[in-house]
C-alpha atoms as a PDB file:
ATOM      1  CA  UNK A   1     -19.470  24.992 -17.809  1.00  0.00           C
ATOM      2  CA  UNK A   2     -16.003  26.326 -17.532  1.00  0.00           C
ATOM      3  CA  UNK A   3     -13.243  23.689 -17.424  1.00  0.00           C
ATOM      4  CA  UNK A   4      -9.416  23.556 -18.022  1.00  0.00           C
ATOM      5  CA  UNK A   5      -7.556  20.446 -17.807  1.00  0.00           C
ATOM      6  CA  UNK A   6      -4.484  19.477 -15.988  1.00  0.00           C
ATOM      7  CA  UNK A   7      -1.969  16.693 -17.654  1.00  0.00           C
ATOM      8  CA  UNK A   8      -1.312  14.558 -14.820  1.00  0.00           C
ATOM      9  CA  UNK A   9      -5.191  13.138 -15.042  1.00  0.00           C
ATOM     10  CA  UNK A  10      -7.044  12.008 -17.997  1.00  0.00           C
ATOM     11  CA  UNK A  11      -9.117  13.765 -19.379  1.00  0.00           C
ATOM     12  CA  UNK A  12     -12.445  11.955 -19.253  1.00  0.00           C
ATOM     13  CA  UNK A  13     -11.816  11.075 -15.664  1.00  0.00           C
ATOM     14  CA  UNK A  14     -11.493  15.047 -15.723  1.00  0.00           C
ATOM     15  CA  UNK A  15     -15.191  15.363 -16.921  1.00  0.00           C
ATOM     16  CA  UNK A  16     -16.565  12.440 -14.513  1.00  0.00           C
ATOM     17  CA  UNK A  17     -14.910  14.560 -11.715  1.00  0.00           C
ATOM     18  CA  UNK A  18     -16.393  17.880 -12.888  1.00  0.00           C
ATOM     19  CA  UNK A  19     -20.376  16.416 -13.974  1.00  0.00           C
ATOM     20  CA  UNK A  20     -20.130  14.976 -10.355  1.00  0.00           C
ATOM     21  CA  UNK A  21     -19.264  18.288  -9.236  1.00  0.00           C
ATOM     22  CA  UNK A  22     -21.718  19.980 -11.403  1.00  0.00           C
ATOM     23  CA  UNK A  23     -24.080  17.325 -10.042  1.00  0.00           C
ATOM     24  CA  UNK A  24     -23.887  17.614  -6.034  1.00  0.00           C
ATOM     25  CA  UNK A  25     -23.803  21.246  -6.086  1.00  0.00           C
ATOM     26  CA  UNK A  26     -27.364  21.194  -7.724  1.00  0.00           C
ATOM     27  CA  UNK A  27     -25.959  22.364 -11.276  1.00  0.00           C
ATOM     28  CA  UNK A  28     -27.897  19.774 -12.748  1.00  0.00           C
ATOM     29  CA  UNK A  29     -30.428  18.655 -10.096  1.00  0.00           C
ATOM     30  CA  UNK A  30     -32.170  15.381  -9.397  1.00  0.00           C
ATOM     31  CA  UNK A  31     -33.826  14.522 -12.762  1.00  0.00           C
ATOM     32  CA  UNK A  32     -32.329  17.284 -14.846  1.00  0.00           C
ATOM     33  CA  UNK A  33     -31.426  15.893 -18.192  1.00  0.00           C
ATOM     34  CA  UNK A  34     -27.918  16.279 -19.560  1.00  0.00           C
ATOM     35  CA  UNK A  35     -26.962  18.176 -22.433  1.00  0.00           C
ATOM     36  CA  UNK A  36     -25.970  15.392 -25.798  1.00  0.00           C
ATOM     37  CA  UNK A  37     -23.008  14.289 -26.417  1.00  0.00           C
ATOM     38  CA  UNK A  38     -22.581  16.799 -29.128  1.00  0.00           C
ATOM     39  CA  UNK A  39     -23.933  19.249 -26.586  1.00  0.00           C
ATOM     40  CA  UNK A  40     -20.955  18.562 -24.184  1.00  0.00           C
ATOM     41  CA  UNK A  41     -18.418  18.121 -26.426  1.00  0.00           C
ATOM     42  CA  UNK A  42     -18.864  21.420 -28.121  1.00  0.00           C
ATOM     43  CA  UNK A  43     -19.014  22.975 -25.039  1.00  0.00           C
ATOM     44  CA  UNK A  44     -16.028  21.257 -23.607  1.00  0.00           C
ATOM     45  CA  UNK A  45     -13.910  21.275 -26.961  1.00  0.00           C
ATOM     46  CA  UNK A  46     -13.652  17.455 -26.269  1.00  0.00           C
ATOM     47  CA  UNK A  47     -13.777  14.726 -28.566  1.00  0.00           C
ATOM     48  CA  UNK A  48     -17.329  13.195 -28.669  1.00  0.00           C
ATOM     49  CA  UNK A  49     -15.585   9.847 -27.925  1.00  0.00           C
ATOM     50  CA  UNK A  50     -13.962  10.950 -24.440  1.00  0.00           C
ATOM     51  CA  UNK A  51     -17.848  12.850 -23.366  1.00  0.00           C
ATOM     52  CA  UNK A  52     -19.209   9.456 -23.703  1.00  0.00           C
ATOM     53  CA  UNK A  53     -16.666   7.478 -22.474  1.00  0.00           C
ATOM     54  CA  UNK A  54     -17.399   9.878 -18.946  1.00  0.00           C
ATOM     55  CA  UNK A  55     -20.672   9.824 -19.207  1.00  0.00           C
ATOM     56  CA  UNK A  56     -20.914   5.459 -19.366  1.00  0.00           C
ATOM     57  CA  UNK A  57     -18.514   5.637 -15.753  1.00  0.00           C
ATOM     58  CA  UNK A  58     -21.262   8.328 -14.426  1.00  0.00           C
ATOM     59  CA  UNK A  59     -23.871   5.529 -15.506  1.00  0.00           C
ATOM     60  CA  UNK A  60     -21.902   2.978 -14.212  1.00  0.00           C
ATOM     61  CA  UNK A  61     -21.952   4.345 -10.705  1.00  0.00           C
ATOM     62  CA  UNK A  62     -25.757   5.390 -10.898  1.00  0.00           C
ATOM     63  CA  UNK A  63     -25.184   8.944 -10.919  1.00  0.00           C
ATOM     64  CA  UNK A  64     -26.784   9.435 -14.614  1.00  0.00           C
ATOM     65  CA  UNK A  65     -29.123   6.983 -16.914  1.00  0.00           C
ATOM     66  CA  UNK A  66     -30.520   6.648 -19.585  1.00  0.00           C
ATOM     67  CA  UNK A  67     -34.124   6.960 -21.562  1.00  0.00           C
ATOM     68  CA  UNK A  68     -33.825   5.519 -24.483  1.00  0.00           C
ATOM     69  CA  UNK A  69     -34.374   8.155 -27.676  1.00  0.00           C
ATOM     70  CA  UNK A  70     -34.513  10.910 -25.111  1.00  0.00           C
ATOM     71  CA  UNK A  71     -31.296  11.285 -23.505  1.00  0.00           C
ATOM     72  CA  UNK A  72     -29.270  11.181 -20.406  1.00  0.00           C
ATOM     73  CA  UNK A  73     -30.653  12.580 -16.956  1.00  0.00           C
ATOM     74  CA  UNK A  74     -29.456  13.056 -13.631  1.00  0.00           C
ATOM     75  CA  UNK A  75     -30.762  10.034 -10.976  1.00  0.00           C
ATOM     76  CA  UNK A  76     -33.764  10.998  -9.154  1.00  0.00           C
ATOM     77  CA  UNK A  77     -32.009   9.155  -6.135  1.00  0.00           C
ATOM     78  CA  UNK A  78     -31.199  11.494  -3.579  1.00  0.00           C
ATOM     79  CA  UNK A  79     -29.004   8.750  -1.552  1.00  0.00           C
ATOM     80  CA  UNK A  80     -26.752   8.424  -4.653  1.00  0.00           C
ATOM     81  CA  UNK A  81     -25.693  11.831  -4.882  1.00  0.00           C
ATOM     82  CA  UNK A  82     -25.412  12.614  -0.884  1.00  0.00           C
ATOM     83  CA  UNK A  83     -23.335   9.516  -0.888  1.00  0.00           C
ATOM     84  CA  UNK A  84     -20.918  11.013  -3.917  1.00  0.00           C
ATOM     85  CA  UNK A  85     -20.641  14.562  -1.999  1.00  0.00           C
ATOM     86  CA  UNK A  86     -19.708  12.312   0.529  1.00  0.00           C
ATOM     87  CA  UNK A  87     -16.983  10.543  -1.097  1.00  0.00           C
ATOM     88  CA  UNK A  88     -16.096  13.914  -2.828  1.00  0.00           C
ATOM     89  CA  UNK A  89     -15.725  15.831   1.004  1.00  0.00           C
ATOM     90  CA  UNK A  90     -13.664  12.498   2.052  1.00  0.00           C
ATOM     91  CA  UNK A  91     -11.053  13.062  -1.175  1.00  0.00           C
ATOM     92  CA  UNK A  92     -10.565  16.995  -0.350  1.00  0.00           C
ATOM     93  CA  UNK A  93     -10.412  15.770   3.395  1.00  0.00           C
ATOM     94  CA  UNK A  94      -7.542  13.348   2.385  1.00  0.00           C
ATOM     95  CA  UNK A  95      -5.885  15.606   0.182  1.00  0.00           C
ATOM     96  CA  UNK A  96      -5.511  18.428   2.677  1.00  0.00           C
ATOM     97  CA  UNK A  97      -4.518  16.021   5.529  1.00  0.00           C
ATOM     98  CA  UNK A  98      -1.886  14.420   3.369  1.00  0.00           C
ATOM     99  CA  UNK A  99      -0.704  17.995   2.121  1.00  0.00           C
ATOM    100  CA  UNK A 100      -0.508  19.042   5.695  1.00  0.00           C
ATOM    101  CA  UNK A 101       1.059  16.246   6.967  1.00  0.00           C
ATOM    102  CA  UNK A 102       3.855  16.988   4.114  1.00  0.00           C
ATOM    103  CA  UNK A 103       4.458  20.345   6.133  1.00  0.00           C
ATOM    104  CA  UNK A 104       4.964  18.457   9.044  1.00  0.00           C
ATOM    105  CA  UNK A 105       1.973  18.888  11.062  1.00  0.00           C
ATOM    106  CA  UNK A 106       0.506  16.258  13.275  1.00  0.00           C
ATOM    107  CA  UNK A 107      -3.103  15.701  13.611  1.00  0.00           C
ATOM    108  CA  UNK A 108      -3.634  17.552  16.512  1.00  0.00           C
ATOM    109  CA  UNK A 109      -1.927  20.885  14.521  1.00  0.00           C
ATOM    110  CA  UNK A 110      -4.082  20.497  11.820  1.00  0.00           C
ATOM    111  CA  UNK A 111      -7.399  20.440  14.300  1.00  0.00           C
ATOM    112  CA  UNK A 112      -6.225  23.072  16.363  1.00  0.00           C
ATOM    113  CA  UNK A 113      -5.694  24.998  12.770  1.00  0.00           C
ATOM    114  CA  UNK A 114      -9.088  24.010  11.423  1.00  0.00           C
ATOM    115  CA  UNK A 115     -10.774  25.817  15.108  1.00  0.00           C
ATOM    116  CA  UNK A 116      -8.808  28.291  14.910  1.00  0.00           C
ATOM    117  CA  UNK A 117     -10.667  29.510  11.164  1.00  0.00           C
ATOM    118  CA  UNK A 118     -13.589  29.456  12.672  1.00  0.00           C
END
């Protein structure tokens, strides 16, 4: 898992962005366990501290739990993770919108851009 990190974002909400990346595009599928802590943060060059601080928000939203003694693993609920792409296709939906919007286009420009790609 490749990763470089920009300064205007922390960096554990960095790695929640990324594992739900890594997540809905099947990197680690439904059920999959994680790699440790140790795992991650050796892979990542992160501090041990910030992994699991990123991996309790992934928990927190249902995306990841926990089996106690054996580790972290991807939820086997489909809905979950459809719903994250979801909210993850919204964000880069907002983000281009807004960045188009800064060039001055109005919706309609930006829809008659988005047919004209096809």
């Amino acid at each position: 898992m490749e990763f470089e990190f920009d300064d205007d974002k922390p960096i554990y909400k960095q790695l929640v962005d990324k594992l739900k990346l890594e997540i809905v595009l099947g990197h680690f599928k439904s059920g999959d366990k994680l790699p440790s802590v140790r795992e991650l943060s050796t892979m990542i060059c992160v501090n041990p501290n910030t992994i699991q601080r990123s991996l309790a928000e992934l928990e927190d939203e249902h995306l990841i739990y926990t089996k106690r003694t054996s580790g972290k693993f991807v939820t086997e609920d489909d809905d979950i993770i459809h719903q994250v792409k979801q909210e993850l296709a919204r964000d880069k939906i907002n983000t281009f919108v807004s960045d188009m919007e800064t060039l001055g286009l109005k919706t309609e420009d930006i829809v008659k851009l988005l047919k004209e790609r096809k």
